[in-house]
Protein backbone atom coordinates (compact mmCIF):
# COMPACT_ATOMS: atom_id res chain seq x y z
CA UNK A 1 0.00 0.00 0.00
CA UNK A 2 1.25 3.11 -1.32
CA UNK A 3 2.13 6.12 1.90
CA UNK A 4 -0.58 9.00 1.66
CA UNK A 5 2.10 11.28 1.37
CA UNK A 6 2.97 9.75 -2.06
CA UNK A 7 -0.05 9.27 -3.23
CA UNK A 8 -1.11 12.76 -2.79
CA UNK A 9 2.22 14.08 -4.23
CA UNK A 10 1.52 11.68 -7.29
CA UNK A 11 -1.76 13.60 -7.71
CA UNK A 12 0.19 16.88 -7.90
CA UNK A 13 0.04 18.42 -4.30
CA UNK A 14 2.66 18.22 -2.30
CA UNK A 15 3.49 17.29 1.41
CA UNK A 16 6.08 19.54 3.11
CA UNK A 17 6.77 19.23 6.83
CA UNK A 18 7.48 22.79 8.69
CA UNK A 19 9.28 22.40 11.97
CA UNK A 20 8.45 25.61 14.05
CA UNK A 21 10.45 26.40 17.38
CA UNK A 22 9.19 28.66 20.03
CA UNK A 23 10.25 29.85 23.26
CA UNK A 24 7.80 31.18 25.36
CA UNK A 25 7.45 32.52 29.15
CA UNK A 26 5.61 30.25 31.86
CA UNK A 27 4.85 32.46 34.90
CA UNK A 28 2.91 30.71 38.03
CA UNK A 29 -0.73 32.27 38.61
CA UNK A 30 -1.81 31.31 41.55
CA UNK A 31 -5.30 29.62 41.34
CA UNK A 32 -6.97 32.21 43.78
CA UNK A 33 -5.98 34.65 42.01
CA UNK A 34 -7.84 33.12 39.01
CA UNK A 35 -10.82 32.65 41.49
CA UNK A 36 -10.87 35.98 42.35
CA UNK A 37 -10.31 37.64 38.54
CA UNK A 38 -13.51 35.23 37.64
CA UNK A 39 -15.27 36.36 40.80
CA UNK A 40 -14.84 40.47 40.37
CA UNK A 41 -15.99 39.88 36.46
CA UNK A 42 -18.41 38.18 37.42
CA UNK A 43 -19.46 40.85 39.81
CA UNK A 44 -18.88 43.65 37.35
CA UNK A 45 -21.32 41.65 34.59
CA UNK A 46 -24.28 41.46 37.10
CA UNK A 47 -23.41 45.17 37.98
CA UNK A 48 -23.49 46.55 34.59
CA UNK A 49 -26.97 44.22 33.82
CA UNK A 50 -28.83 44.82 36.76
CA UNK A 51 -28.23 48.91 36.55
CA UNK A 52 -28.81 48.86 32.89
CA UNK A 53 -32.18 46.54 33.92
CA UNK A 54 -33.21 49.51 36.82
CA UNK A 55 -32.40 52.47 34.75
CA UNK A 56 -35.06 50.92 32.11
CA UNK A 57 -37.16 50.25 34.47
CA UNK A 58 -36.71 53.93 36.41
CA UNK A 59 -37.43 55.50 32.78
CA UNK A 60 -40.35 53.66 32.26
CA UNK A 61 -41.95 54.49 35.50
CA UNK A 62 -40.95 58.38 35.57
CA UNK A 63 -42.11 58.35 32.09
CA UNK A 64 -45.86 56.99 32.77
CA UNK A 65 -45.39 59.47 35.78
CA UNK A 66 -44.96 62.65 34.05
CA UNK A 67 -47.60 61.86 31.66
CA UNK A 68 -50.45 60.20 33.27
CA UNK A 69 -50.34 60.50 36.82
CA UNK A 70 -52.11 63.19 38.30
CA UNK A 71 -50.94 65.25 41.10
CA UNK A 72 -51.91 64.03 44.81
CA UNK A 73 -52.75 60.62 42.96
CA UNK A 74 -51.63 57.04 44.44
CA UNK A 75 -50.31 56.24 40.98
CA UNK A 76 -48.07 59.25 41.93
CA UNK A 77 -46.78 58.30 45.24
CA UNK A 78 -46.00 54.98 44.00
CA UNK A 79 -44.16 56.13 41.30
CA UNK A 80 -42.01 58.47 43.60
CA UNK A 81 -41.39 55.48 45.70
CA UNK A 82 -40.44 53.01 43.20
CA UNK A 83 -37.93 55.77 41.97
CA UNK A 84 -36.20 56.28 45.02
CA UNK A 85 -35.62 52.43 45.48
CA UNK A 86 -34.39 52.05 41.65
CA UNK A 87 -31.99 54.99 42.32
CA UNK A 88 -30.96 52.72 45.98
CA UNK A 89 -30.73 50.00 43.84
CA UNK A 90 -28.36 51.46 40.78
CA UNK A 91 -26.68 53.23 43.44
CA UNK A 92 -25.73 50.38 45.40
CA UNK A 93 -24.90 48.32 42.15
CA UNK A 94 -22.56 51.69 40.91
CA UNK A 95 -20.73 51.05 44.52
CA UNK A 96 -20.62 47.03 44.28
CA UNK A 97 -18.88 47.99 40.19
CA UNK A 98 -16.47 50.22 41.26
CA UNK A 99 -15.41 48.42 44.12
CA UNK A 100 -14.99 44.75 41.96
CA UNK A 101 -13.31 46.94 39.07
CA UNK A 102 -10.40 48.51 41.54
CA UNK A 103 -9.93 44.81 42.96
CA UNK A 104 -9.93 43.28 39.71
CA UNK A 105 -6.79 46.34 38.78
CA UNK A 106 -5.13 45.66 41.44
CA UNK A 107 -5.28 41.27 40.94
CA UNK A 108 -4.14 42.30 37.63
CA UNK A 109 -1.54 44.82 38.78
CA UNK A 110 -0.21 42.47 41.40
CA UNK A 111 -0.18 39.59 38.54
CA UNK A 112 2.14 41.54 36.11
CA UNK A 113 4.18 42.58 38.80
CA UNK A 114 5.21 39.22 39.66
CA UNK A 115 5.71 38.42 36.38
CA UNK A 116 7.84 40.84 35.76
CA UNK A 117 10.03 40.46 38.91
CA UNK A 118 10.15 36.35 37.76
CA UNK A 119 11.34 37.25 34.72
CA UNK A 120 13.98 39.75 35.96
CA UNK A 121 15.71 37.32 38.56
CA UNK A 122 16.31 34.49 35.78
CA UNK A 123 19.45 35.62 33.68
């Protein structure tokens, strides 16, 4: 039985190894580390969806507020209430992103750091 490297080459392609070298860098990451990068995206994500998810919802309600709730109504009242809660709400979330986003930097920060210190004590 003919090799399919031969056969193919009969049939006018033609079969050329490439040997490619590289050298790369391995630096240790620390599984926590990972853990906690996964855990402040993950944070940041939900952040970013929920206030995006209130602000609609906020909008919506101040919307139907301003143009078909009468003044001294319930409908009114309501509305005022469920506005101060979504702006609690996005607030709180705003708070919860910036703090993940700074610990996420600084994960990140401390990360490259070691790197680079690893790969200035090797010669």
């Amino acid at each position: 039985m003919a090799d399919a490297t031969f056969a193919t080459a009969a049939q006018g392609s033609q079969f050329q190894p490439v040997y490619l070298g590289r050298k790369m860098k391995v630096y240790p990451v620390y599984q926590s580390d990972l853990e906690g990068l996964e855990v402040y995206a993950g944070i940041i994500t939900i952040s970013i969806a929920v206030i995006t998810l209130i602000a609609g919802f906020a909008m919506t309600i101040w919307w139907d507020w301003e143009t078909s709730a009468a003044v001294g109504s319930p409908k009114e009242s309501y509305g005022l209430a469920v506005l101060v809660i979504c702006c609690a709400v996005v607030i709180g979330c705003v708070i919860a992103l910036c703090m993940s986003w700074k610990k996420k930097n600084n994960v990140l920060t401390r990360i490259e750091k070691e790197s680079y210190e690893l790969n200035a004590a090797k010669p």
